[in-house]
Protein backbone atom coordinates (compact mmCIF):
# COMPACT_ATOMS: atom_id res chain seq x y z
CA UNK A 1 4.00 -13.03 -18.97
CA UNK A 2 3.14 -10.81 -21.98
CA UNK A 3 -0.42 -10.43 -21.36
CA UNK A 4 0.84 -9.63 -17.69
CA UNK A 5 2.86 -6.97 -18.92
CA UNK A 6 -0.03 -5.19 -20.39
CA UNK A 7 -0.68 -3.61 -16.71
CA UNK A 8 2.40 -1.35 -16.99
CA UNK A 9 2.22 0.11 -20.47
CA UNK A 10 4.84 2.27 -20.26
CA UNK A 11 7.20 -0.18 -20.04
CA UNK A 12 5.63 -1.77 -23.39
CA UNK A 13 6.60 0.91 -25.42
CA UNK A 14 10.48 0.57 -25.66
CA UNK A 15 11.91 -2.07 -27.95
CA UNK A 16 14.80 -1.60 -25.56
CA UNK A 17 13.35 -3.17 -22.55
CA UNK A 18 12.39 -6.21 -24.16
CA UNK A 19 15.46 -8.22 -23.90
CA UNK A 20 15.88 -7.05 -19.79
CA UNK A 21 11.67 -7.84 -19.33
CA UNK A 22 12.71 -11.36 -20.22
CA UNK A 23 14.62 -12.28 -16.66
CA UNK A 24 11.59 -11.34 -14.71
CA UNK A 25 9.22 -13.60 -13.05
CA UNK A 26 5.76 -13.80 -11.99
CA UNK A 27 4.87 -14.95 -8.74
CA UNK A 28 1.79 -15.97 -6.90
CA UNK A 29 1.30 -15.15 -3.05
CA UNK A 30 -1.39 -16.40 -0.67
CA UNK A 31 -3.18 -13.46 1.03
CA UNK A 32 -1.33 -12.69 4.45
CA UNK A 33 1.98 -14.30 3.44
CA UNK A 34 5.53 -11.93 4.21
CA UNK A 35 6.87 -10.32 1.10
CA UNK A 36 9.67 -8.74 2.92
CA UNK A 37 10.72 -7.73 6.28
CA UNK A 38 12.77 -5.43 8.00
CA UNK A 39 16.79 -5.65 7.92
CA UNK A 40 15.80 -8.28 4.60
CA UNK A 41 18.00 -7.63 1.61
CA UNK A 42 16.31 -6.40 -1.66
CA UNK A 43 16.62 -8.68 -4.37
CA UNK A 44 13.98 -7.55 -6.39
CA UNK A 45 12.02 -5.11 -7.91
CA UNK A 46 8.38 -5.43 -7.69
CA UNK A 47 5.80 -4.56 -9.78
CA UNK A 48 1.94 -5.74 -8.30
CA UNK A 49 -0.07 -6.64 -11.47
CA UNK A 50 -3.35 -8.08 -9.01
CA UNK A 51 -4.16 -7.89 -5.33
CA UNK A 52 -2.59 -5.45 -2.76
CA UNK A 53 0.32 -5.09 -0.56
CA UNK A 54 0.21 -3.28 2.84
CA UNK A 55 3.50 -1.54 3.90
CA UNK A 56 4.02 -0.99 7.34
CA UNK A 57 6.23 -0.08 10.22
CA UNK A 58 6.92 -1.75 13.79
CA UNK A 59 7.79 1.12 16.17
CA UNK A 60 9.97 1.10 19.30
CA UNK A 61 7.14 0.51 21.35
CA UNK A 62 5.59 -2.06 19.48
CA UNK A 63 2.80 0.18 17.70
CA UNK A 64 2.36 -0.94 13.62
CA UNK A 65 2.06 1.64 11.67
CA UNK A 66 0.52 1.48 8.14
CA UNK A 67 3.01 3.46 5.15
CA UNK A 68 1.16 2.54 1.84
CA UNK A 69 -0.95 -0.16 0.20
CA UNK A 70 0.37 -1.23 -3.22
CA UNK A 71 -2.19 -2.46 -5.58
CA UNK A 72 -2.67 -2.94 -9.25
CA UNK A 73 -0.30 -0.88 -11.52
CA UNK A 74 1.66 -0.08 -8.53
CA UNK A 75 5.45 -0.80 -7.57
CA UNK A 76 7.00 -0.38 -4.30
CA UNK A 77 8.55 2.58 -3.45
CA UNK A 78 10.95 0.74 -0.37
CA UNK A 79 11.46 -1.92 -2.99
CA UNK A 80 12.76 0.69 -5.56
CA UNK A 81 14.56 2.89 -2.83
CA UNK A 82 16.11 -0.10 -1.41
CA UNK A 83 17.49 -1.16 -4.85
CA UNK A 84 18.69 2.20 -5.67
CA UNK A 85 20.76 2.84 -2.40
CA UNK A 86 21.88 -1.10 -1.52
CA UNK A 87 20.36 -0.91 1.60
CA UNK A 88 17.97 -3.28 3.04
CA UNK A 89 14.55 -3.04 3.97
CA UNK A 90 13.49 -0.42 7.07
CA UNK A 91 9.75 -1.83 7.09
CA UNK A 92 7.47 -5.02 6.30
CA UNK A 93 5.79 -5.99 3.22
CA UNK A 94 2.56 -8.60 3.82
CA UNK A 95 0.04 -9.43 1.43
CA UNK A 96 -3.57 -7.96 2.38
CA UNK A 97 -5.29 -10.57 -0.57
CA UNK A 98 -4.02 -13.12 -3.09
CA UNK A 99 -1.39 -11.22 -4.94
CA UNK A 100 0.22 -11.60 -8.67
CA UNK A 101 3.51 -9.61 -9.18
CA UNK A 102 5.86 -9.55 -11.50
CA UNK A 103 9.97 -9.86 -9.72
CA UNK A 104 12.72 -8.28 -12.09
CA UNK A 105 16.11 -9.05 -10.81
CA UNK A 106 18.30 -6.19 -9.40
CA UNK A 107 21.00 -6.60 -11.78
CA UNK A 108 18.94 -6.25 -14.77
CA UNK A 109 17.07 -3.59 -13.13
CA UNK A 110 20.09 -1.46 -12.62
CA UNK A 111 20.99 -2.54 -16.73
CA UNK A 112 17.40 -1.44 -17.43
CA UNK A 113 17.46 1.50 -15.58
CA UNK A 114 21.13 2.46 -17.57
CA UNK A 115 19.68 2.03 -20.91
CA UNK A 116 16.41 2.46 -21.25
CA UNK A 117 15.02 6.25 -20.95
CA UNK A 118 11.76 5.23 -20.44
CA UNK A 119 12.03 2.49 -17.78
CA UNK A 120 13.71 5.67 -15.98
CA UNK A 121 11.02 7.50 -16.37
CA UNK A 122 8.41 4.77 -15.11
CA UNK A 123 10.79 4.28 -11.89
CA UNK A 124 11.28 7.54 -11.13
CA UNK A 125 7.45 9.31 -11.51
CA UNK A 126 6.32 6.07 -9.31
CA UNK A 127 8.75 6.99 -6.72
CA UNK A 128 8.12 10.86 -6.84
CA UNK A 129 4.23 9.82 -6.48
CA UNK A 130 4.29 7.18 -3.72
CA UNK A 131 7.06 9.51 -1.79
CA UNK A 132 4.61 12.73 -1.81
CA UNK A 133 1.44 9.95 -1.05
CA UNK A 134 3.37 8.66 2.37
CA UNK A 135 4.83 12.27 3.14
CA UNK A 136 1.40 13.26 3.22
CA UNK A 137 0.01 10.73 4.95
CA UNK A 138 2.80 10.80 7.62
CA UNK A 139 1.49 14.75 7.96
CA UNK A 140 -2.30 13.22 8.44
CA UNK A 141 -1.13 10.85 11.38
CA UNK A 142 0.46 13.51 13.30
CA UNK A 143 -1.55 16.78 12.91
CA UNK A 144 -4.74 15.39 11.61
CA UNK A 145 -7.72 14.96 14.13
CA UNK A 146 -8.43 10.84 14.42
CA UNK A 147 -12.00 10.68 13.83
CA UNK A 148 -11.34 12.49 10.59
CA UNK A 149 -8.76 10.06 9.40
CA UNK A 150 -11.38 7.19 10.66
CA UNK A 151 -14.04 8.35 8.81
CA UNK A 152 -11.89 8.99 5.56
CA UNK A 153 -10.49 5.47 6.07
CA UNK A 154 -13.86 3.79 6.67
CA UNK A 155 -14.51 5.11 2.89
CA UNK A 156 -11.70 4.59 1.32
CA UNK A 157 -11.36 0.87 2.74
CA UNK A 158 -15.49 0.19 1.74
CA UNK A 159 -15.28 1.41 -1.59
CA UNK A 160 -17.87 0.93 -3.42
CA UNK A 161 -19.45 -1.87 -0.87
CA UNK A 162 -21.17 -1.47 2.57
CA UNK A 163 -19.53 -3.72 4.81
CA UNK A 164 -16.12 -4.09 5.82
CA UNK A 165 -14.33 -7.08 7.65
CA UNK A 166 -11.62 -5.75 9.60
CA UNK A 167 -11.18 -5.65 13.77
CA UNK A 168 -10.52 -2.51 15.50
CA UNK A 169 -6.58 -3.25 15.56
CA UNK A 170 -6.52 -3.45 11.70
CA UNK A 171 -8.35 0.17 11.77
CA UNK A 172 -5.74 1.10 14.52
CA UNK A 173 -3.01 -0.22 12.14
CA UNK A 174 -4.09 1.76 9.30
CA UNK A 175 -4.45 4.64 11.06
CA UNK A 176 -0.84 4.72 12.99
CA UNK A 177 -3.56 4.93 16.43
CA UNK A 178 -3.88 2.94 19.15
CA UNK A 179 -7.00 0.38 19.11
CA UNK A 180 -8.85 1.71 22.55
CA UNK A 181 -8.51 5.43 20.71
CA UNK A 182 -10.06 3.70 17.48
CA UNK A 183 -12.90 1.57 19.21
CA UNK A 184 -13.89 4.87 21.18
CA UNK A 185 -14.32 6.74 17.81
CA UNK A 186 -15.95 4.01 16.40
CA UNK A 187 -18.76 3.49 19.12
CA UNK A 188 -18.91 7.61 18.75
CA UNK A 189 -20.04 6.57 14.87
CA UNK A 190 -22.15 4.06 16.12
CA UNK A 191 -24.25 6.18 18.44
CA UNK A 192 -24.94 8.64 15.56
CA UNK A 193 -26.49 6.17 13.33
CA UNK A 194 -23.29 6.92 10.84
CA UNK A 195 -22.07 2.90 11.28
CA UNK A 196 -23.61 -0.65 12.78
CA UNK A 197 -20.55 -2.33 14.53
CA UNK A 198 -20.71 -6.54 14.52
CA UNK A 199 -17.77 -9.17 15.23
CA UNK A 200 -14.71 -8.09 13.04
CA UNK A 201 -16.85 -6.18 11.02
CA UNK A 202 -17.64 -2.23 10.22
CA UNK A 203 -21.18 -1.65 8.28
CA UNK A 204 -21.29 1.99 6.74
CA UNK A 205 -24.88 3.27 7.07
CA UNK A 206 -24.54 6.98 6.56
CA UNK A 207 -21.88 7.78 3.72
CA UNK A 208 -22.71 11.06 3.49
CA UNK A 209 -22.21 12.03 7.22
CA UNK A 210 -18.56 10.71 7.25
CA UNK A 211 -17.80 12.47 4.15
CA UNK A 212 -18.53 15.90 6.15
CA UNK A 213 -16.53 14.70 8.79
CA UNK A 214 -13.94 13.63 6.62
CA UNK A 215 -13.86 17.00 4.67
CA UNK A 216 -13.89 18.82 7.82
CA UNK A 217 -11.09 17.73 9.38
């Protein structure tokens, strides 16, 4: 658990907090396992040490729509809203890898938040930041152009790597589109040499040429 802890500095700093750290629990999930779902009481606050966490909402007519990722260092915003207003949960959590996180009970959250300054602190910036990150990206979904958003996406998701393995509905997902919109765009890509399309899998040819389109838009 200590060398765990050594992910969210911050929270190593104050003597205070050491006592409270002691309650929480590390836990190991399976990639594509349910960390919460909507109407699900919040138990727990939720700190990701390895792996990520996609956020996402079901809409009226059925249409997922992707909020945030959580990944190493991160905490969940809906987690820490949830916990703070004693509601439950208005989305789903489900793991996109195999996931390590650290669980720290409500009621010694709440006594951690009451008593330790810099816990507060830690809480609060992470909830400022992820709030302006999905604000943002809520703006992107509905004025933003989608081949834009694709081709920002299609970078972000590759990294550092080449090849992605992900279907067209997981794209559509991320993006808040629909999967026909997304597989239109994508064969678009394909034609000008930018990406090489295979089964459940996106290869990024031209980096640079989605970067301008990215910028652009």
């Amino acid at each position: 658990m200590e060398s765990l802890w050594h992910n969210f500095p911050a929270l190593q700093a104050d003597p205070a907090l050491i006592s409270i750290l002691a309650s929480a629990q590390v836990i190991d999930l399976p990639a594509h396992a349910q960390v919460f779902m909507p109407g699900s009481l919040c138990q727990n606050y939720l700190l990701v040490v390895q792996g990520s966490v996609r956020v996402q909402l079901l809409t009226e007519n059925g249409r997922e729509v992707v909020l945030y990722h959580v990944r190493d260092g991160d905490s969940c915003v809906l987690t820490t809203s949830c916990l703070l207003g004693a509601t439950r949960y208005p989305a789903g959590g489900i793991t996109e890898t195999e996931v390590t996180a650290i669980t720290l009970p409500a009621a010694d959250f709440n006594r951690a938040l009451a008593q330790s300054e810099t816990f507060r602190r830690f809480v609060f910036g992470n909830l400022g930041r992820r709030l302006a990150e999905i604000i943002a990206r809520m703006e992107q979904v509905a004025f933003a152009p989608v081949d834009g958003r694709l081709a920002m996406a299609l970078l972000n998701l590759a990294h550092d790597d080449t090849r992605l393995t992900l279907t067209h509905q997981e794209l559509a997902v991320e993006l808040g589109s629909a999967r026909e919109v997304v597989s239109r765009h994508l064969k678009r890509f394909e034609d000008h040499g930018w990406v090489r399309l295979g089964r459940a899998s996106i290869e990024v040819l031209d980096r640079a040429a989605l970067q301008n389109l990215a910028r652009a838009d």
